[in-house]
N, C-alpha and C. Protein backbone atom coordinates (compact mmCIF):
# COMPACT_ATOMS: atom_id res chain seq x y z
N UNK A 1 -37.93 -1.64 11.78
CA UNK A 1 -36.98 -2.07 12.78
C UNK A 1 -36.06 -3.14 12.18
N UNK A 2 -34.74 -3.03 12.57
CA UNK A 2 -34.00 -4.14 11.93
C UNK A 2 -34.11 -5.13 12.72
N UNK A 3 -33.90 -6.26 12.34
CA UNK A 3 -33.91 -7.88 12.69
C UNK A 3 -32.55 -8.03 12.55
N UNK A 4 -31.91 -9.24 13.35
CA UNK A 4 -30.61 -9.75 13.92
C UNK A 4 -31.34 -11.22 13.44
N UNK A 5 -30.78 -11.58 12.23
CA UNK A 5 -30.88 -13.15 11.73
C UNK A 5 -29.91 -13.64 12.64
N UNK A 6 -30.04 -14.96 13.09
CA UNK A 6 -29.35 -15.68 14.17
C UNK A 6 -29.34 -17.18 13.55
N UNK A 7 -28.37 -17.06 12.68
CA UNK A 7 -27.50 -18.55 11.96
C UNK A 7 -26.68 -18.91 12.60
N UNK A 8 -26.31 -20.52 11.94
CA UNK A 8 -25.37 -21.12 12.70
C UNK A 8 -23.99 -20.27 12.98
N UNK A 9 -23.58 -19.90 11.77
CA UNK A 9 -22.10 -18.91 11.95
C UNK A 9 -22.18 -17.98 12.80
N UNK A 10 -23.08 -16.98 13.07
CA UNK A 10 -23.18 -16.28 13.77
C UNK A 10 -23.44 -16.61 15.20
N UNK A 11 -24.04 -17.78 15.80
CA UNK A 11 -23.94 -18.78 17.08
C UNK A 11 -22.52 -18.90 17.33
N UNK A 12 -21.92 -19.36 16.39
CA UNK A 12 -20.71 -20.21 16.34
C UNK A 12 -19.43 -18.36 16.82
N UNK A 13 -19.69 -17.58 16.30
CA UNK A 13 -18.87 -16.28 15.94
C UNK A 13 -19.13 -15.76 17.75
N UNK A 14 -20.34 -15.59 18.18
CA UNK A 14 -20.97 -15.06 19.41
C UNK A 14 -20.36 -16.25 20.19
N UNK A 15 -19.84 -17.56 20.33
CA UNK A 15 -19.52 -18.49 21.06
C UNK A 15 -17.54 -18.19 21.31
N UNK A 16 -17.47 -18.02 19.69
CA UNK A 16 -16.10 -18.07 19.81
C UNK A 16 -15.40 -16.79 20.71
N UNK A 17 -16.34 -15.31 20.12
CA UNK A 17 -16.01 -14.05 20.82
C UNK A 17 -15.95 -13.93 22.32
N UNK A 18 -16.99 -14.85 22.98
CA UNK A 18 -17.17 -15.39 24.62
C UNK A 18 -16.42 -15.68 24.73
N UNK A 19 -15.73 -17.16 24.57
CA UNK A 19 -14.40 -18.36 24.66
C UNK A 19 -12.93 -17.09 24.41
N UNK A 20 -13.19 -15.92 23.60
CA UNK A 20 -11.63 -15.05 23.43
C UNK A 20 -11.71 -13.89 24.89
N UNK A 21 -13.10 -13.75 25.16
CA UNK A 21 -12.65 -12.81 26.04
C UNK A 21 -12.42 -13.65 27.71
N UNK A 22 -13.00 -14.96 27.80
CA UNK A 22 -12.62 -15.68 29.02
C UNK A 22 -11.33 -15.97 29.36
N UNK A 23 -10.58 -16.01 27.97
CA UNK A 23 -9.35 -16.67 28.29
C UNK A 23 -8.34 -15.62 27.97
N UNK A 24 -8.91 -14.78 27.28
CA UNK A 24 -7.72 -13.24 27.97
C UNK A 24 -8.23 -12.85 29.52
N UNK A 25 -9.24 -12.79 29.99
CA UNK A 25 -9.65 -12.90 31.12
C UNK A 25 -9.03 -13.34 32.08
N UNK A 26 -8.81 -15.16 31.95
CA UNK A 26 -7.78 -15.85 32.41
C UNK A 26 -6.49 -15.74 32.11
N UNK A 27 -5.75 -15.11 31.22
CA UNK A 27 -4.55 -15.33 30.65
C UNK A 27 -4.19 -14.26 32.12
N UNK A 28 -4.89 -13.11 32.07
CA UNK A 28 -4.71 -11.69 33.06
C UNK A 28 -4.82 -12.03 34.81
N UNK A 29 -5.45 -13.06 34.97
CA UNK A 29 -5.96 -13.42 36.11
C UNK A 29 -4.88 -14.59 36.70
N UNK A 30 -4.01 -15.14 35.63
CA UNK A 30 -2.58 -16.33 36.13
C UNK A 30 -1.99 -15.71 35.84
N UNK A 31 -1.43 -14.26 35.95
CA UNK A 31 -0.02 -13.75 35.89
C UNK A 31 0.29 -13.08 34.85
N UNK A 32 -0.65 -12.86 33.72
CA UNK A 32 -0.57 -12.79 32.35
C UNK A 32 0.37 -13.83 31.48
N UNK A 33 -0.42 -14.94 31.71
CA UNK A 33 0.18 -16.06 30.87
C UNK A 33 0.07 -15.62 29.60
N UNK A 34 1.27 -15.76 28.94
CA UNK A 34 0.99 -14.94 27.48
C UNK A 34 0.23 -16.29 26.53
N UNK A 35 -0.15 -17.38 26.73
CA UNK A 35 -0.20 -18.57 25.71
C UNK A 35 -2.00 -18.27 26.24
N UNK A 36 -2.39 -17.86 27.03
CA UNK A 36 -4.09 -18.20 27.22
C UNK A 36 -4.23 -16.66 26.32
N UNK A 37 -3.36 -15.70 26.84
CA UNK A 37 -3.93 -14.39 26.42
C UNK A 37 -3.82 -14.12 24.68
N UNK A 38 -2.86 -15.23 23.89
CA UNK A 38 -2.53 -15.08 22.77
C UNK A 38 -3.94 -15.96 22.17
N UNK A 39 -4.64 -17.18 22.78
CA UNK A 39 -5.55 -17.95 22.29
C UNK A 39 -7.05 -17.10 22.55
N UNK A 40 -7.10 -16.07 23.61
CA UNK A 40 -7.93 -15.58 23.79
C UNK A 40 -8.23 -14.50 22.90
N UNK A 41 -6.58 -13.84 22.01
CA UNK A 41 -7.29 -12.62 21.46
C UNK A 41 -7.51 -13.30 20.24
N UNK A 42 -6.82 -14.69 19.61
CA UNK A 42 -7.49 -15.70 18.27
C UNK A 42 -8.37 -15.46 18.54
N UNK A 43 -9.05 -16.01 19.32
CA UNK A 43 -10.51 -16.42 19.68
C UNK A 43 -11.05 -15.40 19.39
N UNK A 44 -11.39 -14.03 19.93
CA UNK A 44 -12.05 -13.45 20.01
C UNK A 44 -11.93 -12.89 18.48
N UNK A 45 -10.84 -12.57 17.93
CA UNK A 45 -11.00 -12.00 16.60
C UNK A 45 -11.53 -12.80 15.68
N UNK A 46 -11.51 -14.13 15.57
CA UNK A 46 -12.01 -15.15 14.71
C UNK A 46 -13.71 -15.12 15.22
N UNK A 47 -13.82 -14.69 16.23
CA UNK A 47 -15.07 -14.85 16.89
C UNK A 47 -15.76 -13.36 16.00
N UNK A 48 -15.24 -12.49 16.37
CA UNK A 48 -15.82 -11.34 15.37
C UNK A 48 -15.85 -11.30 13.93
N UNK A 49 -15.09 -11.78 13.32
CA UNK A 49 -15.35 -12.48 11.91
C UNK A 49 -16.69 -12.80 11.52
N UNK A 50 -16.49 -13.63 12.11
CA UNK A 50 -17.63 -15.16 11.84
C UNK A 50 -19.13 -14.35 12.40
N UNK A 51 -19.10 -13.31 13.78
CA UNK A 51 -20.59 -13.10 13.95
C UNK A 51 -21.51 -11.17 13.06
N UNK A 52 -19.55 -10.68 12.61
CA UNK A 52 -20.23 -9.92 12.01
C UNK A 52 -19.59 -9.48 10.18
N UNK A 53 -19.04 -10.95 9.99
CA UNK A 53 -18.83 -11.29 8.72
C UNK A 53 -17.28 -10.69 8.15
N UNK A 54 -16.50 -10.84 7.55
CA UNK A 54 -14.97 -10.92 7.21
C UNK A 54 -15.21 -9.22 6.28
N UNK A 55 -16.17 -8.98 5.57
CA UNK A 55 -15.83 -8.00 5.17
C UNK A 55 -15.99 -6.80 6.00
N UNK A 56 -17.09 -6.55 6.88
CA UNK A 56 -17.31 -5.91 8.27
C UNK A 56 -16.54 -5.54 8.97
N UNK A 57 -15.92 -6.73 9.18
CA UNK A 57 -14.66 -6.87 10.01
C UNK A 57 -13.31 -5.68 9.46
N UNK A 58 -13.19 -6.16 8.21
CA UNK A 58 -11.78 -5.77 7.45
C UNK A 58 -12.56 -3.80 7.48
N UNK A 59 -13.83 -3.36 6.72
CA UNK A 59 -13.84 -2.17 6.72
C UNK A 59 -14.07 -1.36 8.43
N UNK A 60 -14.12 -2.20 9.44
CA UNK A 60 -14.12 -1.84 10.94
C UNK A 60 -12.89 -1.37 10.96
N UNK A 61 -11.99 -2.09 10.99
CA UNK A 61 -10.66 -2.05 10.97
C UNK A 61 -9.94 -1.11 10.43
N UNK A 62 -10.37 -1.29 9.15
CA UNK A 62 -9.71 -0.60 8.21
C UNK A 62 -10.12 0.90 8.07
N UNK A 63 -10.69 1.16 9.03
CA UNK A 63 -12.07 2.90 8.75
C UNK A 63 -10.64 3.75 8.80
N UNK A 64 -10.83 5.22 8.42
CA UNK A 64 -10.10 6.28 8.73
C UNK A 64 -9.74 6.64 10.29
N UNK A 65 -10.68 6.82 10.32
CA UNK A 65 -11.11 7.46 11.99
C UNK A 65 -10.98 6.55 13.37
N UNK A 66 -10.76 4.72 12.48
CA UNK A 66 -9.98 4.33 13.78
C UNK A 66 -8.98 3.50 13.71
N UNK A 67 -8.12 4.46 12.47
CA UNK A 67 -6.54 4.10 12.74
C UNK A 67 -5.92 3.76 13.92
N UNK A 68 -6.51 4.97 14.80
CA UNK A 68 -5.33 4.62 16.17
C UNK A 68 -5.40 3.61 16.75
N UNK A 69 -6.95 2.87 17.14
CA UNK A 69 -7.28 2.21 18.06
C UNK A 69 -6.82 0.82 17.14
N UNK A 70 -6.81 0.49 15.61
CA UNK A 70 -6.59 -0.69 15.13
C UNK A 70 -5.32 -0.45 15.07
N UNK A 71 -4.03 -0.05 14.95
CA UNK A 71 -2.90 0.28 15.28
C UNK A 71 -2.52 -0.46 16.66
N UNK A 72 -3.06 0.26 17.49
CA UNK A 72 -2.36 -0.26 18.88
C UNK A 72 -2.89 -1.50 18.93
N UNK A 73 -4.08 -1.81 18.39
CA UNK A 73 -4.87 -3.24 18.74
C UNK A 73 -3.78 -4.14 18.45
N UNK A 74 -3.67 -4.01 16.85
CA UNK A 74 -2.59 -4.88 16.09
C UNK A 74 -1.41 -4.95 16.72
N UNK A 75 -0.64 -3.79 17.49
CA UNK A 75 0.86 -3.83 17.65
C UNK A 75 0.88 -4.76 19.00
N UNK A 76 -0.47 -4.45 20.14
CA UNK A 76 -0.76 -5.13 21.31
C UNK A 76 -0.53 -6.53 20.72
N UNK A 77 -1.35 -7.38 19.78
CA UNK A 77 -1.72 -8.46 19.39
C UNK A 77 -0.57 -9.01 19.30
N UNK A 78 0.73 -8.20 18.57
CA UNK A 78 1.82 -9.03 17.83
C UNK A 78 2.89 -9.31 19.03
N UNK A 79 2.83 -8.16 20.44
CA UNK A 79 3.73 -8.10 21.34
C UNK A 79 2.84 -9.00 22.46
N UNK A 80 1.93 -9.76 22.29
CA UNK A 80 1.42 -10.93 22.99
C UNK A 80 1.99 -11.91 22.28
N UNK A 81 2.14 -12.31 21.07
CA UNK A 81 2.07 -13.25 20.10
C UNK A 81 4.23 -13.04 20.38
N UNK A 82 4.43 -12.37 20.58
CA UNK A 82 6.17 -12.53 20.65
C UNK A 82 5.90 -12.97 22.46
N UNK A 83 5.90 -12.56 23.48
CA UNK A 83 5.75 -13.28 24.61
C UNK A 83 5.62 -11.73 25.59
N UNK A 84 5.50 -10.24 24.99
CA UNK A 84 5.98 -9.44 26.48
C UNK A 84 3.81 -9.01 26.27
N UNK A 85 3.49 -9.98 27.38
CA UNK A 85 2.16 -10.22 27.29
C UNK A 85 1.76 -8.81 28.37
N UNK A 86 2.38 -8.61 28.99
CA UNK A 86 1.93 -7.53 29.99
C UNK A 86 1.95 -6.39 29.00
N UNK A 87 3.31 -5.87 28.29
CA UNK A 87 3.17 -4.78 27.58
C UNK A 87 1.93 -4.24 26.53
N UNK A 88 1.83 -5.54 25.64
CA UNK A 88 0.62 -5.62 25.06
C UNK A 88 -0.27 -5.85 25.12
N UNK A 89 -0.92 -6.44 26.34
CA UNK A 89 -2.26 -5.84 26.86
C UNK A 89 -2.46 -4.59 27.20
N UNK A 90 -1.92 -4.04 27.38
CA UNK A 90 -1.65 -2.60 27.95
C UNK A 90 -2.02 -1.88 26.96
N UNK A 91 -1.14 -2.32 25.79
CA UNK A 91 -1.54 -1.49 24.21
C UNK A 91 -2.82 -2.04 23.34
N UNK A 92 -3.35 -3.21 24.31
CA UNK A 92 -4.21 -3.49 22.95
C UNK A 92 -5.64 -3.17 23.64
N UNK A 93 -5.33 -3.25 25.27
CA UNK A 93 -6.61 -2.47 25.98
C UNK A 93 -7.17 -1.24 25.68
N UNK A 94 -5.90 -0.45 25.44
CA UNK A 94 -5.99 1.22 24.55
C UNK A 94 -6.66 0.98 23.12
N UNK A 95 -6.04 0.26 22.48
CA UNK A 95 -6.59 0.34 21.20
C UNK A 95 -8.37 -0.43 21.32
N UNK A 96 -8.24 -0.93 21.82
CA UNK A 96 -9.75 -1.57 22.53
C UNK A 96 -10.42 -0.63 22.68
N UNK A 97 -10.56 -0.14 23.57
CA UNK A 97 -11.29 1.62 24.44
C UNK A 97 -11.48 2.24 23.20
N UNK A 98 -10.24 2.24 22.24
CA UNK A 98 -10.43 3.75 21.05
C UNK A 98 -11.53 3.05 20.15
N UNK A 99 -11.54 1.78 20.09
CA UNK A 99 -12.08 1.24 18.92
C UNK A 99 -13.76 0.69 18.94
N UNK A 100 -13.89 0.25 20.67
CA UNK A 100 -15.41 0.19 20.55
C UNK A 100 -15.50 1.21 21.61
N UNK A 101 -15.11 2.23 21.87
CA UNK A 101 -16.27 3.15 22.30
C UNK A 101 -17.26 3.81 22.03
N UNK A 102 -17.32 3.64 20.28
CA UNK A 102 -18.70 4.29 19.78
C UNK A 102 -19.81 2.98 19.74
N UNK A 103 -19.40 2.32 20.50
CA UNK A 103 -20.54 1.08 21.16
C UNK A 103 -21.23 1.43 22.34
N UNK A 104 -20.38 1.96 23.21
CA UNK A 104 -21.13 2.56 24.25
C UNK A 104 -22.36 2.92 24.51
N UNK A 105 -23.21 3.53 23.90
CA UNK A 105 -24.40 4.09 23.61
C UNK A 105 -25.09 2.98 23.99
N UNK A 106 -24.95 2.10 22.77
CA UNK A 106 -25.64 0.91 22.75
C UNK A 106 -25.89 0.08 23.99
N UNK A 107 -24.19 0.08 24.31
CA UNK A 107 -24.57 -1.17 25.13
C UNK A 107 -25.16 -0.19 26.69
N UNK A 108 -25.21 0.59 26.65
CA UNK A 108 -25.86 1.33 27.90
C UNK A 108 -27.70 0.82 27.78
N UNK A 109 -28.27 1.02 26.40
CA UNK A 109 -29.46 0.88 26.27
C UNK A 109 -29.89 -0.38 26.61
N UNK A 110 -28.61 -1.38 26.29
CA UNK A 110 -29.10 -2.62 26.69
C UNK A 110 -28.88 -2.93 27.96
N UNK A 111 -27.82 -2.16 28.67
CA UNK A 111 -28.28 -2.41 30.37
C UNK A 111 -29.48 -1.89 30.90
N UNK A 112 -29.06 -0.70 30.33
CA UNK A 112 -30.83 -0.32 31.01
C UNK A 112 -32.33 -0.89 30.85
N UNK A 113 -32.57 -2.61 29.93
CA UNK A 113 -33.40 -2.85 29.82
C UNK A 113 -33.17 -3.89 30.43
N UNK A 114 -32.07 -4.49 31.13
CA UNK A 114 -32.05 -5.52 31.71
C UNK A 114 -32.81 -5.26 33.18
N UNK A 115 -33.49 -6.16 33.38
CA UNK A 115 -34.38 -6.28 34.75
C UNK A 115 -33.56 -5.68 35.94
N UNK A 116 -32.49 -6.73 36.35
CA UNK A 116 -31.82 -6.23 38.08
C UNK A 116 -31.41 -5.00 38.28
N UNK A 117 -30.27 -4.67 36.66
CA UNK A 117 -29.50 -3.78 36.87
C UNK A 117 -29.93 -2.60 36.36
N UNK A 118 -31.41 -2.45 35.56
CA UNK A 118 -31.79 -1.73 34.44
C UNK A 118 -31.79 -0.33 35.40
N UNK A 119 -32.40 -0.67 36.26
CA UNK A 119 -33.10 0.90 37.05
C UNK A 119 -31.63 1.82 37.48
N UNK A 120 -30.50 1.25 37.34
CA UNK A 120 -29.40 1.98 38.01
C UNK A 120 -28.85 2.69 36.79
N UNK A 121 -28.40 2.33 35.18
CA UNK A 121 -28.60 3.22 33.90
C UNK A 121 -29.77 3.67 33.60
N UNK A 122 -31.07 4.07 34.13
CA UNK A 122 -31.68 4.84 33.51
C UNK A 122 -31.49 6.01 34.01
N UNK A 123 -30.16 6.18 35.48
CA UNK A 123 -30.77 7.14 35.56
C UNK A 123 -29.97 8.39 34.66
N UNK A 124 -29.99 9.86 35.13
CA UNK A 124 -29.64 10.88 33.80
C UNK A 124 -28.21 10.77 34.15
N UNK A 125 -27.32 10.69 34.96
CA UNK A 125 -25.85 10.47 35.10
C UNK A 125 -25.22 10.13 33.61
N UNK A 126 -26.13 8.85 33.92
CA UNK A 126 -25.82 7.88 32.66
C UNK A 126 -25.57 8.05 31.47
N UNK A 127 -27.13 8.63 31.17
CA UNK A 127 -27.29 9.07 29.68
C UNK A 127 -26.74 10.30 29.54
N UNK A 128 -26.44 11.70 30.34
CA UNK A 128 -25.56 12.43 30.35
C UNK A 128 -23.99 12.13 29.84
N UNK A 129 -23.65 11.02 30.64
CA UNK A 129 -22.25 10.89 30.03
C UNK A 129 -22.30 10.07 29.13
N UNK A 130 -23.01 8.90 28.62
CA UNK A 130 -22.56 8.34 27.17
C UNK A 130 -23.71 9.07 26.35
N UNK A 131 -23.73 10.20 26.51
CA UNK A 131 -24.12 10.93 25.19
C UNK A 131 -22.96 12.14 24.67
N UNK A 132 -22.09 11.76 25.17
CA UNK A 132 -20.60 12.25 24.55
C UNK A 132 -20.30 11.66 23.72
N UNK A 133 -20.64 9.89 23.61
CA UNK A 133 -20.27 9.02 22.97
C UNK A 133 -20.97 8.88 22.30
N UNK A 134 -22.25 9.60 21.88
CA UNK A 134 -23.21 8.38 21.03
C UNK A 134 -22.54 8.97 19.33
N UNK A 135 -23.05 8.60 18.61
CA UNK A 135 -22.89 9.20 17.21
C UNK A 135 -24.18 8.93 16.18
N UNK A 136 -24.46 9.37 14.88
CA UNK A 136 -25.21 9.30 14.18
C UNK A 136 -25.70 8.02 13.80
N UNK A 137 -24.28 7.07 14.23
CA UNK A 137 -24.49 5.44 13.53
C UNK A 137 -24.10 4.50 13.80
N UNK A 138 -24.37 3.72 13.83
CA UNK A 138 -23.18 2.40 14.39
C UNK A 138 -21.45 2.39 14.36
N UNK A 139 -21.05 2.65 14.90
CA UNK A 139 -19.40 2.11 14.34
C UNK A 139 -18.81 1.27 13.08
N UNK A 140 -19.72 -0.21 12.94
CA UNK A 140 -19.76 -1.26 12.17
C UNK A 140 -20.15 -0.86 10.72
């Protein structure tokens, strides 16, 4: 079974990735302030760095197969970072969806072991439909 070492950087990476998605959260929730939503997607990308390391990161990114979704991510990112914050959320939500949906799987397994909510993903609905999504391997 693999083990998840849990170092400071990786605290620090899992803290920062929280702090990027609250404040695109908030950036979306005041109107789409483009200055919270531009610190939120720093955040969060510096946050993924740091918890699953710079080279990880760069071959995530950089894969064949998810050109599209790092494409729109990036073009979303740069049309927040110029100010038309609505447009590029729009595009970087897409590139979002394309890019961790072969997470899905996963994170289904981990709802379903959570106590409150667990019993409502186990049931076959569930695993019926994100087994469209699963694949041979991690994304990462």
């Amino acid at each position: 079974m693999l083990t998840f070492e849990m170092n400071d950087r990786k605290k620090i990476g899992i803290g920062l990735t929280g702090f990027g998605v609250l404040f695109t959260f908030l950036g979306m929730i005041f109107f789409f302030d483009k200055g919270l939503i531009a610190m939120g997607n720093i955040l969060f990308m510096s946050g993924l760095a740091l918890t699953i390391g710079l080279k990880s990161t760069a071959s995530f990114f950089l894969k064949g197969r998810n050109y599209k979704g790092s494409i729109s991510f990036g073009v979303g990112f740069l049309l927040v970072l110029v100010g038309w914050a609505f447009v590029g959320i729009i595009i970087e939500a897409y590139g979002f969806v394309v890019l961790f949906s072969g997470f899905l799987p996963t994170v289904m397994v981990f709802l379903s072991r959570v106590p409150v909510i667990g019993w409502i993903f186990q049931r076959p609905f569930f695993f019926s439909f994100f087994d469209r999504f699963r694949e041979r391997r991690v994304p990462v």
